[in-house]
Protein backbone atom coordinates (compact mmCIF):
# COMPACT_ATOMS: atom_id res chain seq x y z
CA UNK A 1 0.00 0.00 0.00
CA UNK A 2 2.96 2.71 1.11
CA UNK A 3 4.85 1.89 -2.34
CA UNK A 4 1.86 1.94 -4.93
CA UNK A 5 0.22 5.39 -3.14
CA UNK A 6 4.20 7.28 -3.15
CA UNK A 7 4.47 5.41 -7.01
CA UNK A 8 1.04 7.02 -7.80
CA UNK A 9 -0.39 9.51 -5.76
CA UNK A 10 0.01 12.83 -7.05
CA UNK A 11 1.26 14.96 -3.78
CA UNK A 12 1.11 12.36 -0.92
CA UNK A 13 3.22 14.79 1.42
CA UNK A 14 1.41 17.98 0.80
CA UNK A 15 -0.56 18.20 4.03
CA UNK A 16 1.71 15.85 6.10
CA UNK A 17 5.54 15.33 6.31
CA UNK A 18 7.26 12.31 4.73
CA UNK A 19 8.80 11.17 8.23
CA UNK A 20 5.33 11.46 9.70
CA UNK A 21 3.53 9.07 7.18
CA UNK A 22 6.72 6.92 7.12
CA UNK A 23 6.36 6.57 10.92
CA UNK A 24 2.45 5.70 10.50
CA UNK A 25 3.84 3.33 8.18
CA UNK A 26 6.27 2.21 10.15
CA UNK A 27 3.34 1.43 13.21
CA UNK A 28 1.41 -0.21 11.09
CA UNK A 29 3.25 -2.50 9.69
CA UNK A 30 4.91 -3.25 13.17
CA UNK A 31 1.67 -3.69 14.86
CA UNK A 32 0.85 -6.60 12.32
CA UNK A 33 1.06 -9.62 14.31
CA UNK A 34 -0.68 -12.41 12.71
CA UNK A 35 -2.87 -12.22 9.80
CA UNK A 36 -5.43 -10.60 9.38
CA UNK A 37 -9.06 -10.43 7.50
CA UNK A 38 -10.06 -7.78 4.87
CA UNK A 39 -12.30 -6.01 7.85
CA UNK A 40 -9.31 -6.46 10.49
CA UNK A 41 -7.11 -5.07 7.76
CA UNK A 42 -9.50 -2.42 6.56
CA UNK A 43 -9.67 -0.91 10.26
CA UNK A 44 -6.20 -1.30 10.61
CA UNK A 45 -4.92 0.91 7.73
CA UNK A 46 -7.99 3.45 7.23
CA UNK A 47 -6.21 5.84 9.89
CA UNK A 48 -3.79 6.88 6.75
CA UNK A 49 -6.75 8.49 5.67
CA UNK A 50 -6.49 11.52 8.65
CA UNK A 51 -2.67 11.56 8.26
CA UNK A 52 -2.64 12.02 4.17
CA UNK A 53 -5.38 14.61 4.55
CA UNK A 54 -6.46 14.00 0.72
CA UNK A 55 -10.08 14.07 -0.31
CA UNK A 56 -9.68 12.10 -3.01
CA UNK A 57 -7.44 8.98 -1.48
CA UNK A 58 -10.54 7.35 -0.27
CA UNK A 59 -10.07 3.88 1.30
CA UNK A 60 -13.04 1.97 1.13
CA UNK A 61 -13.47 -1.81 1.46
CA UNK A 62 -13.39 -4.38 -1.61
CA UNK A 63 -16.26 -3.92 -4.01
CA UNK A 64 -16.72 -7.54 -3.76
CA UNK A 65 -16.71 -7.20 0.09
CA UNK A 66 -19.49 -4.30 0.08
CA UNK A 67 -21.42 -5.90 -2.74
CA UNK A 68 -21.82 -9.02 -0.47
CA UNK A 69 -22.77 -7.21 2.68
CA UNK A 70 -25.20 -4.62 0.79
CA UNK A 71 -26.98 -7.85 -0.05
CA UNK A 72 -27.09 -10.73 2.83
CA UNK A 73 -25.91 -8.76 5.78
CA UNK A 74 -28.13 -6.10 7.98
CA UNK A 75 -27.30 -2.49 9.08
CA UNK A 76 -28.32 -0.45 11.62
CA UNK A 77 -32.34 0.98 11.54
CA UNK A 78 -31.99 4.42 11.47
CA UNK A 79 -30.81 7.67 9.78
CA UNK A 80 -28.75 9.70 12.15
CA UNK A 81 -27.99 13.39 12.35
CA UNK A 82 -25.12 13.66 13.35
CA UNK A 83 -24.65 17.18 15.54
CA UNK A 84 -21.69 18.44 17.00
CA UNK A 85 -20.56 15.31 19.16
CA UNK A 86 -23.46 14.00 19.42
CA UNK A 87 -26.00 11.51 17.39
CA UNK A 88 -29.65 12.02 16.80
CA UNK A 89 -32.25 10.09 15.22
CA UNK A 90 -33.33 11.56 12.20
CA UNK A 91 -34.93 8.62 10.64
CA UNK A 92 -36.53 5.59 11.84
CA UNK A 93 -36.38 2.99 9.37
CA UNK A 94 -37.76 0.15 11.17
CA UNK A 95 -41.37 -0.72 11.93
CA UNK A 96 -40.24 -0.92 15.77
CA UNK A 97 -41.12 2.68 16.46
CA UNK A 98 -39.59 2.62 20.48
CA UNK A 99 -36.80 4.99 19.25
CA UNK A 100 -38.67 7.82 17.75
CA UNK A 101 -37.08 11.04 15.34
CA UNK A 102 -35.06 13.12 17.50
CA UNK A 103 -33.88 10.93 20.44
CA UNK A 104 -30.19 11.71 21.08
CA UNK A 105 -28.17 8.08 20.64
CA UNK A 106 -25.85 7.90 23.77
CA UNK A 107 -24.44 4.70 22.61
CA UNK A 108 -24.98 1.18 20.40
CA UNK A 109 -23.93 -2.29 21.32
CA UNK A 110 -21.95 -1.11 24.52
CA UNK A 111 -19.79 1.76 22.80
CA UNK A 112 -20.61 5.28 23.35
CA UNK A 113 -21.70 7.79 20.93
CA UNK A 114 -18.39 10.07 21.59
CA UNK A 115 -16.09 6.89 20.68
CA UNK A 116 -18.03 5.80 17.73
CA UNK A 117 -17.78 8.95 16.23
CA UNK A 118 -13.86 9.13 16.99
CA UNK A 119 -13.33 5.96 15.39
CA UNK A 120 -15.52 7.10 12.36
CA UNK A 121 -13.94 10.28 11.99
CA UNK A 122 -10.47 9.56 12.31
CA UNK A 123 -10.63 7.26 9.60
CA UNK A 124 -12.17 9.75 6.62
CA UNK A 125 -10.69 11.49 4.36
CA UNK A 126 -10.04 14.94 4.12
CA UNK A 127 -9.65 18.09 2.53
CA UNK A 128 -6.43 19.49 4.14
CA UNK A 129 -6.85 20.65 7.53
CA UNK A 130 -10.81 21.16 7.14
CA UNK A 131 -12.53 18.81 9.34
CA UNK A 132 -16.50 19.72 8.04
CA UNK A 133 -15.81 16.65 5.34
CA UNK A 134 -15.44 13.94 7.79
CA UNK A 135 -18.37 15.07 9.83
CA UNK A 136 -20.12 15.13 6.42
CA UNK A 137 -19.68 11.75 5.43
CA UNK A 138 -20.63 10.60 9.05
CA UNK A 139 -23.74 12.88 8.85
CA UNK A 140 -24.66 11.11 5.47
CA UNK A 141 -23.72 7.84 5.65
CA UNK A 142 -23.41 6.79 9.05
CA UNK A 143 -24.79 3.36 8.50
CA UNK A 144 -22.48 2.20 6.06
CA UNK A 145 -19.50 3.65 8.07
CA UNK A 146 -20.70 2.08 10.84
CA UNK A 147 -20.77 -1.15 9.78
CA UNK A 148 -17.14 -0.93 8.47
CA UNK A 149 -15.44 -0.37 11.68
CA UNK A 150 -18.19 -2.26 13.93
CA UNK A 151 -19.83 -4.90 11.27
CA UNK A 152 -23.09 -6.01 10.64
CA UNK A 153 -24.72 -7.52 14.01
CA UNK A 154 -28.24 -8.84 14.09
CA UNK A 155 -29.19 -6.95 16.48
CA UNK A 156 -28.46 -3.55 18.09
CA UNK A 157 -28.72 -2.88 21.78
CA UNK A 158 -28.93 0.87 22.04
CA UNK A 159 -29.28 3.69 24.45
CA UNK A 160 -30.91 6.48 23.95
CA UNK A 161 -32.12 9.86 25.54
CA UNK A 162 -35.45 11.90 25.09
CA UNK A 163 -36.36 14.77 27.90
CA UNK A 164 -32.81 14.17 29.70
CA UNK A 165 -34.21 10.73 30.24
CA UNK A 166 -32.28 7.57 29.70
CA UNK A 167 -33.95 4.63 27.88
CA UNK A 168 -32.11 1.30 26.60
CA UNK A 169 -33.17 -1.28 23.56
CA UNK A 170 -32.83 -3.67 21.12
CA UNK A 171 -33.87 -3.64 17.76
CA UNK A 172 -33.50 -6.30 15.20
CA UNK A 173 -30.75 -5.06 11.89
CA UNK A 174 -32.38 -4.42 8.53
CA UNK A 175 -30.99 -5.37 5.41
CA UNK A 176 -29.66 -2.25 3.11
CA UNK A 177 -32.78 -2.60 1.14
């Protein structure tokens, strides 16, 4: 991956230093232990994507991969806004109505709302230093994100907030359809 992006990306060290993305480099490769599956892998190496700072170096997972799981595995229920820190339900895809439009999402399947969107948004690209295009890809496409860095449970145990009340749940996955 290091040798084909300095072979063909255009300016891989405009935002970020050579001996800074050698060192990522460097960590990632070192941290590699045993092997690893395209998921495991994907996680592993999407951080590059904060430390190149390039809009257009996308990492995404294999076609095949995301073909597959767009078809026979299931995503989270629901649209969310994502606002400042902090999740909301926008839209409730799922005929289990318990989690209505507008309840704040504290956290889903034991990880809170602050770490989830850590882990999301270190791992998007960027333009530069501007961090509004990470939040907007979260905002957008938060299920598919999601599912990258936390997979494609069938079910979703999640906690939730409406009237500084808290509330917890599980809903059954849905499949991308």
């Amino acid at each position: 991956l290091k040798q084909k992006l300095e072979v063909h990306h255009p300016n891989l060290y405009l935002y970020t230093d050579k001996k800074i993305i050698d060192s990522v480099f460097d960590r990632l490769t070192n941290s590699i232990t045993e092997p690893m599956t395209e998921w495991e892998f994907y996680k592993h190496i999407t951080i590059l994507s904060s430390v190149i700072k390039d809009g257009h170096t996308i990492i995404l997972p294999s076609s095949y991969t995301t073909a597959y799981h767009n078809t026979n595995s299931k995503f989270l229920p629901y649209k969310l806004r994502l606002i400042g820190n902090c999740l909301f339900t926008e839209m409730v895809l799922t005929g289990n109505s318990t989690i209505q439009e507008g309840a704040e999402i504290t956290a889903i399947n034991g990880q809170d709302a602050q770490t989830i969107i850590h882990q999301l948004t270190e791992r998007q690209v960027r333009d530069g230093y501007n961090e509004t295009y990470p939040a907007w890809i979260i905002d957008n496409y938060f299920r598919e994100y999601y599912s990258y860095i936390y997979g494609h449970p069938a079910e979703f145990t999640i906690q939730y907030r409406i009237n500084n009340t808290n509330f917890e749940t599980t809903v059954a996955g849905l499949s991308k359809d």
